[in-house]
C-alpha atoms as a PDB file:
ATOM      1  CA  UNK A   1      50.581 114.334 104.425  1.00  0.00           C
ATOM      2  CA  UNK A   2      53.637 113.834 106.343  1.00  0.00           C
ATOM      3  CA  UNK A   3      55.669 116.016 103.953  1.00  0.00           C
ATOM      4  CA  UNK A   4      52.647 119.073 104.354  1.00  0.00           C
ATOM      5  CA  UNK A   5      53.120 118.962 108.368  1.00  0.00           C
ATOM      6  CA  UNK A   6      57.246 118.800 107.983  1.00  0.00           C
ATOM      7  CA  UNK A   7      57.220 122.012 105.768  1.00  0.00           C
ATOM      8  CA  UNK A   8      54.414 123.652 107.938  1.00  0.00           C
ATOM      9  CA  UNK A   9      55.931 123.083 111.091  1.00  0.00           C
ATOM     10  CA  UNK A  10      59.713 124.334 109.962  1.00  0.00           C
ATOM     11  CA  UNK A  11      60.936 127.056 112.279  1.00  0.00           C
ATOM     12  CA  UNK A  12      61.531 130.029 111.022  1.00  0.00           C
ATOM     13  CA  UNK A  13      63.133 132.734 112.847  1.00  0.00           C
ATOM     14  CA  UNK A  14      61.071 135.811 114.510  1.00  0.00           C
ATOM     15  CA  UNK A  15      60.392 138.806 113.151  1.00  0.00           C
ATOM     16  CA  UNK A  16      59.942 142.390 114.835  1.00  0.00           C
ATOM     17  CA  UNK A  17      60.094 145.676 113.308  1.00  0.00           C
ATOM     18  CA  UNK A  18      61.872 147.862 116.470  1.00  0.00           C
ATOM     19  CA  UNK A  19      64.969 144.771 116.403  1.00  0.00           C
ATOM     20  CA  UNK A  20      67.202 146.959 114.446  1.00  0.00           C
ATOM     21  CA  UNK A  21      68.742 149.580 116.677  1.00  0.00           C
ATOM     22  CA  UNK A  22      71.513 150.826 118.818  1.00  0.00           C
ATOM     23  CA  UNK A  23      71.899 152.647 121.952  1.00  0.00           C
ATOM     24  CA  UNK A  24      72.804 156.407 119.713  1.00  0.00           C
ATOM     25  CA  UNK A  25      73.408 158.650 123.033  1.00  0.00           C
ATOM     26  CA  UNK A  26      73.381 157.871 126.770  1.00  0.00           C
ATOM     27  CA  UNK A  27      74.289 160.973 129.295  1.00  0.00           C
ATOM     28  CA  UNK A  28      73.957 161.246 133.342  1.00  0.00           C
ATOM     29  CA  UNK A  29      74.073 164.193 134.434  1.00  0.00           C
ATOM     30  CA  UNK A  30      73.836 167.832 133.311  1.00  0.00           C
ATOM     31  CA  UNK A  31      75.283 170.736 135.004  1.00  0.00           C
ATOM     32  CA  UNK A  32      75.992 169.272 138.187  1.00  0.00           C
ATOM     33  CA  UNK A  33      72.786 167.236 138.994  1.00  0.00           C
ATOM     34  CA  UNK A  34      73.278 163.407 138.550  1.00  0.00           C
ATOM     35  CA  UNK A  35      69.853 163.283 138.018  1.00  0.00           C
ATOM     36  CA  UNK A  36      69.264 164.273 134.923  1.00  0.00           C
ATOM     37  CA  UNK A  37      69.663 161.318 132.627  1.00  0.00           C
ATOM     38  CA  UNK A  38      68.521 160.512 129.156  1.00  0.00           C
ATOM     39  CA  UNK A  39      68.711 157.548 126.412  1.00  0.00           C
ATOM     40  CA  UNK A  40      68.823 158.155 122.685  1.00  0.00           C
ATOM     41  CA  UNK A  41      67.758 155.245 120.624  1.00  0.00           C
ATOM     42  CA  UNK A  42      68.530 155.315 116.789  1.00  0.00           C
ATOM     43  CA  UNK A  43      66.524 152.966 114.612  1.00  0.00           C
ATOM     44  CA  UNK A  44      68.765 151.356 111.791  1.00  0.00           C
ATOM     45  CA  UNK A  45      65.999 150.252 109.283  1.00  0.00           C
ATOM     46  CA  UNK A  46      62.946 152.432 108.054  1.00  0.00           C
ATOM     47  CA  UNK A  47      59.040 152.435 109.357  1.00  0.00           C
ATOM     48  CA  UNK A  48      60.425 150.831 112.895  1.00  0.00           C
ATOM     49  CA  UNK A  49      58.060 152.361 115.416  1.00  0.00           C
ATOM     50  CA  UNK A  50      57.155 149.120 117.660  1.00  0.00           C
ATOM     51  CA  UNK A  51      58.521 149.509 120.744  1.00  0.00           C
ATOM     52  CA  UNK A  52      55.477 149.292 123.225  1.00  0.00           C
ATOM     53  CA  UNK A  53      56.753 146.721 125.844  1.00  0.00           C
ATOM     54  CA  UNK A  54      60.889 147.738 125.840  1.00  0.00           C
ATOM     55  CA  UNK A  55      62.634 148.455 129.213  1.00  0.00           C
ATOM     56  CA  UNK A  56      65.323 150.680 129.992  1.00  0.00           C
ATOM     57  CA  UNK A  57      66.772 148.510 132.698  1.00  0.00           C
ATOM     58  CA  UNK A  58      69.843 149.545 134.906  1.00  0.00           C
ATOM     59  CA  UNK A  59      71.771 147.087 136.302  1.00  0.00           C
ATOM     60  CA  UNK A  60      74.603 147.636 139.182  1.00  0.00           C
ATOM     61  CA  UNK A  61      78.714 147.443 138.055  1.00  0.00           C
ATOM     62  CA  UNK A  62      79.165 144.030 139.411  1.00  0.00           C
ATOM     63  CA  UNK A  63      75.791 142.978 137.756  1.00  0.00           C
ATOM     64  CA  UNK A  64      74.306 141.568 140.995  1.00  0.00           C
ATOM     65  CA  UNK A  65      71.320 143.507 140.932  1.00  0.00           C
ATOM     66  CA  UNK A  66      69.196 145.419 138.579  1.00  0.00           C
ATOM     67  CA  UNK A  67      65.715 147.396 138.306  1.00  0.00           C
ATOM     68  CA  UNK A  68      63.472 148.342 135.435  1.00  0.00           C
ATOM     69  CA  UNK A  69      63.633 152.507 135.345  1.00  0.00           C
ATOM     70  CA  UNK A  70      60.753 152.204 132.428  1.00  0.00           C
ATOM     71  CA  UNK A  71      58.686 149.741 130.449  1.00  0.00           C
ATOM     72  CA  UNK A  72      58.081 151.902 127.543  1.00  0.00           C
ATOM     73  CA  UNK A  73      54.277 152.112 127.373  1.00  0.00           C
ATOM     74  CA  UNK A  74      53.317 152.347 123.730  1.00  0.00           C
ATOM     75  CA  UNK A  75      55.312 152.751 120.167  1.00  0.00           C
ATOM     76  CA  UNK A  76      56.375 155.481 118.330  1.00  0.00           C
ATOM     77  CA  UNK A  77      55.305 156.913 114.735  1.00  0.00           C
ATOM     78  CA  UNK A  78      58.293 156.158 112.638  1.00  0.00           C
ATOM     79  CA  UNK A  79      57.635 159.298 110.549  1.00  0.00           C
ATOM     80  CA  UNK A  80      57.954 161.602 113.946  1.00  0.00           C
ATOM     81  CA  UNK A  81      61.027 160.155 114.755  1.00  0.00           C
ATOM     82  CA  UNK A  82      63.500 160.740 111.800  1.00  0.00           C
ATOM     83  CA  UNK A  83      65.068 157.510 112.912  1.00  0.00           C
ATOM     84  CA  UNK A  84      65.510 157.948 116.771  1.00  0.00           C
ATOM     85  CA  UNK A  85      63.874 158.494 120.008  1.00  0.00           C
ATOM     86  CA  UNK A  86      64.843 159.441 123.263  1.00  0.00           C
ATOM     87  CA  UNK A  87      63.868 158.282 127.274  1.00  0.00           C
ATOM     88  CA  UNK A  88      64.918 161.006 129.834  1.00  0.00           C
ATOM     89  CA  UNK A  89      64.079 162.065 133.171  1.00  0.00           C
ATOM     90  CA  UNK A  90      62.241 164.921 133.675  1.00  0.00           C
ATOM     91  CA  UNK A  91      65.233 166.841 135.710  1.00  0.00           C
ATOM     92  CA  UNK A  92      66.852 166.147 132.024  1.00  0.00           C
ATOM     93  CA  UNK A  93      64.145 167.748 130.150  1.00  0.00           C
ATOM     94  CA  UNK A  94      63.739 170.578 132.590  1.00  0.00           C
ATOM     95  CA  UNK A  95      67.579 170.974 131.893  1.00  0.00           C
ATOM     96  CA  UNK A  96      67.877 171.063 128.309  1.00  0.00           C
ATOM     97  CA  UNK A  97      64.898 172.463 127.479  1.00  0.00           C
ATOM     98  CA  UNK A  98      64.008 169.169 125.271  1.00  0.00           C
ATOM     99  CA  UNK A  99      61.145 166.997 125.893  1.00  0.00           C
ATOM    100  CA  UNK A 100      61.808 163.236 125.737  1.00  0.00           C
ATOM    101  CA  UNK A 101      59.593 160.431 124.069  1.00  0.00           C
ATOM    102  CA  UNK A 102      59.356 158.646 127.553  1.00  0.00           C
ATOM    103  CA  UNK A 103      60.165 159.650 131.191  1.00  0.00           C
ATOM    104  CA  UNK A 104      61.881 157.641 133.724  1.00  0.00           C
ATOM    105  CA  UNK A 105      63.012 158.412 137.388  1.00  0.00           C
ATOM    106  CA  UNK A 106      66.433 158.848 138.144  1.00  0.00           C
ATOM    107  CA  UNK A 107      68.339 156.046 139.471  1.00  0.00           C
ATOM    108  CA  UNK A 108      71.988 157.625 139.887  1.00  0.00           C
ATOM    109  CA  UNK A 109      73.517 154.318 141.163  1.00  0.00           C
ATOM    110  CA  UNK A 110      73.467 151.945 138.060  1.00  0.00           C
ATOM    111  CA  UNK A 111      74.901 152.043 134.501  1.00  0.00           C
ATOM    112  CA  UNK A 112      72.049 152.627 132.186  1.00  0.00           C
ATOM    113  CA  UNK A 113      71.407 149.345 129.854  1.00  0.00           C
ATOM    114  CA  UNK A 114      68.179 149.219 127.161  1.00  0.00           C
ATOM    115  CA  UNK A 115      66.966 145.817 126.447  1.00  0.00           C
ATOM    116  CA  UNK A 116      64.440 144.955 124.082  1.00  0.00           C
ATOM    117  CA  UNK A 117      60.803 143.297 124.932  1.00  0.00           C
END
């Protein structure tokens, strides 16, 4: 019995299927306004779409503070994505003409970090 409850309670290490990815693209500003912002992430393994619950959190230079610009708010179809999606303001959208996945508000005084859930 002993031997059942030491293999059943081994730890085993988690498991999530948006945990393979990098930061592709980050850009503030276009065109003169410092407002217009925008994330690309690229996923590194195939059929990664859950990412309901990540933030896109900016944090000041010397790290003292920080604020969540956007808990993403549901996941993403893997197959709609080729790989990668995007979080943008909409002053980023309006000035390239491309749509993001997610939209944030601007926050022109922090360096742009994402962290998972």
């Amino acid at each position: 019995m002993l031997a059942v409850l030491l293999a059943v309670l081994v730890p085993v290490p988690g498991q999530a299927v948006y945990h393979f990815a990098n930061i592709d693209e980050i850009m503030s500003g276009v065109g003169g306004d410092s407002t217009a912002q925008y994330v690309e992430i690229r996923m590194l393994s195939a059929a990664q779409g859950s990412v309901a619950h990540s933030r896109l959190t900016a944090f000041s230079c010397n790290g003292s503070t920080h604020a969540i610009l956007l808990e993403v708010p549901n996941d993403v179809c893997p197959a709609n994505t080729n790989g990668r999606w995007t979080m943008g303001t909409a002053s980023w959208a309006a000035a390239t003409g491309v749509a993001p996945d997610f939209i944030f508000a601007a926050d022109v005084n922090v360096e742009l970090t994402a962290t998972g859930p």
